[in-house]
Protein backbone atom coordinates (compact mmCIF):
# COMPACT_ATOMS: atom_id res chain seq x y z
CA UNK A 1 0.00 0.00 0.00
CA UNK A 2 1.17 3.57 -0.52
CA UNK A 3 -0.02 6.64 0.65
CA UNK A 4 0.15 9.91 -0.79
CA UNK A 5 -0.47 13.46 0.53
CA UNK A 6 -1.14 15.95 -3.34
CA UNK A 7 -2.58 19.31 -3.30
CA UNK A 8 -5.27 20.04 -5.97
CA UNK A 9 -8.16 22.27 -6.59
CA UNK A 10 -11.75 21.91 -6.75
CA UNK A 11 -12.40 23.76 -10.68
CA UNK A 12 -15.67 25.98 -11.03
CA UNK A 13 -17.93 23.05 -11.39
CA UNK A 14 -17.65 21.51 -8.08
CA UNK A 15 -15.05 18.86 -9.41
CA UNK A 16 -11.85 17.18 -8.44
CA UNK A 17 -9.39 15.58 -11.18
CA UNK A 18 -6.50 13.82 -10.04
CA UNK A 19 -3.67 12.69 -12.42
CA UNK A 20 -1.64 10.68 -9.45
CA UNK A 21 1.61 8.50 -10.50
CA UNK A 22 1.51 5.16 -9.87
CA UNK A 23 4.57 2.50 -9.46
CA UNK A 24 2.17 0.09 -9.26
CA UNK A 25 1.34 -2.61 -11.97
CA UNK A 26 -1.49 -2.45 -13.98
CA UNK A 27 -4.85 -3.89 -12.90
CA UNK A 28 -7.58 -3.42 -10.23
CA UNK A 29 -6.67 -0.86 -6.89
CA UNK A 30 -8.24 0.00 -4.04
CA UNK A 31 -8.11 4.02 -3.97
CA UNK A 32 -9.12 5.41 -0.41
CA UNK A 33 -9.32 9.27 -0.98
CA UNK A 34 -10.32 11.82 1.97
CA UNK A 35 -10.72 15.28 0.76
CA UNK A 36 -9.74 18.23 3.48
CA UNK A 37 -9.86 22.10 2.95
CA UNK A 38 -6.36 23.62 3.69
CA UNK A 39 -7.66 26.69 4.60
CA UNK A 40 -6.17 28.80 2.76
CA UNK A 41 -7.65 32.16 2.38
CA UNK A 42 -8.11 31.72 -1.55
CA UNK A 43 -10.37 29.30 -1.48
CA UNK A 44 -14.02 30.62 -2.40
CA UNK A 45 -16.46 31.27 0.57
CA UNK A 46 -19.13 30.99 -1.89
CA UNK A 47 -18.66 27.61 -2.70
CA UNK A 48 -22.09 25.58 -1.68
CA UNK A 49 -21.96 23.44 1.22
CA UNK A 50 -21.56 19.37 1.00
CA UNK A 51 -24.72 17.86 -0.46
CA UNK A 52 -25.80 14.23 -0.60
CA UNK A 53 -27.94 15.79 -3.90
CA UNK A 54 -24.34 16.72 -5.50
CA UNK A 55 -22.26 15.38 -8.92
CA UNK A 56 -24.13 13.05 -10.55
CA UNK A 57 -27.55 13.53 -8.87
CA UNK A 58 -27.47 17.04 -8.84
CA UNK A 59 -31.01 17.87 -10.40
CA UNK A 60 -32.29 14.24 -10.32
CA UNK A 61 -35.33 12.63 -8.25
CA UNK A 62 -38.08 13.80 -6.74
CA UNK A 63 -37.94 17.57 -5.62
CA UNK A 64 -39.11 17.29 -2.17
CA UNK A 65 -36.75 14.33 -2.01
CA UNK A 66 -34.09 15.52 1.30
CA UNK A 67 -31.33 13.29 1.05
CA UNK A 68 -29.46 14.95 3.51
CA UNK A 69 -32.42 14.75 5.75
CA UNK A 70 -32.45 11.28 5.08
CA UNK A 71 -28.71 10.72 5.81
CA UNK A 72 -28.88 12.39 8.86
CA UNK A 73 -32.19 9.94 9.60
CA UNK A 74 -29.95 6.68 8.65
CA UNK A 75 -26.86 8.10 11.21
CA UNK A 76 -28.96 8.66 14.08
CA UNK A 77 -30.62 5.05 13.42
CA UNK A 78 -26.89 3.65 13.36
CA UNK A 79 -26.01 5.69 16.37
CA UNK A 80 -29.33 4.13 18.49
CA UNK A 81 -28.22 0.39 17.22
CA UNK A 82 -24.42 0.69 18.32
CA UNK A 83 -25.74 2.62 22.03
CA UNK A 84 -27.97 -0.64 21.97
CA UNK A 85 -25.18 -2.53 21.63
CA UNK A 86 -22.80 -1.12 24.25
CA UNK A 87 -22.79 -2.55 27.85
C-alpha cells in the first residue's frame, strides 16, 4: 500500500481531477481518498456546502426528495443500534 499526501483544486464546477503516479502494476486498486480544505484564504467562501444531492444527482429525483435529511435519519438510526449494543 502507498499513501500519498497531493494538493489540488476543486475547478468551477464543483469537481476534483486527479492525475496521481503510480509505481504500481497495472490492474484493479483500491483508492481510499479523503478530501480536506487547507484553509487557505483563496479558497471561495461561496462555494455551496456538501450535499448528498451533489455530482451526478445534482437535479435528479423527486424535488421534495431531502437526502441529507435522510442521511442524517440513517446516522442517528446507526447511532441508536451501536448505544444498543454497548454494555
Amino acid at each position: 500500500m502507498t499513501t500519498l499526501t497531493v494538493r489540488s483544486e476543486i475547478d468551477g464546477d464543483g469537481k476534483l481531477r486527479l492525475e496521481v503516479p503510480c509505481q504500481l502494476p497495472p490492474g484493479p486498486v483500491e483508492v481510499v481518498l479523503v478530501v480536506q480544505s487547507t484553509g487557505d484564504s483563496s479558497t471561495p467562501s461561496s462555494r455551496k456546502p456538501h450535499s448528498a444531492r451533489s455530482g451526478l444527482f445534482l437535479g435528479r429525483g423527486p424535488k421534495d426528495l431531502d437526502p441529507d435529511a435522510i442521511t442524517d435519519e440513517m446516522n442517528a438510526e446507526w447511532k441508536n443500534k451501536l448505544a444498543d449494543l454497548e454494555p
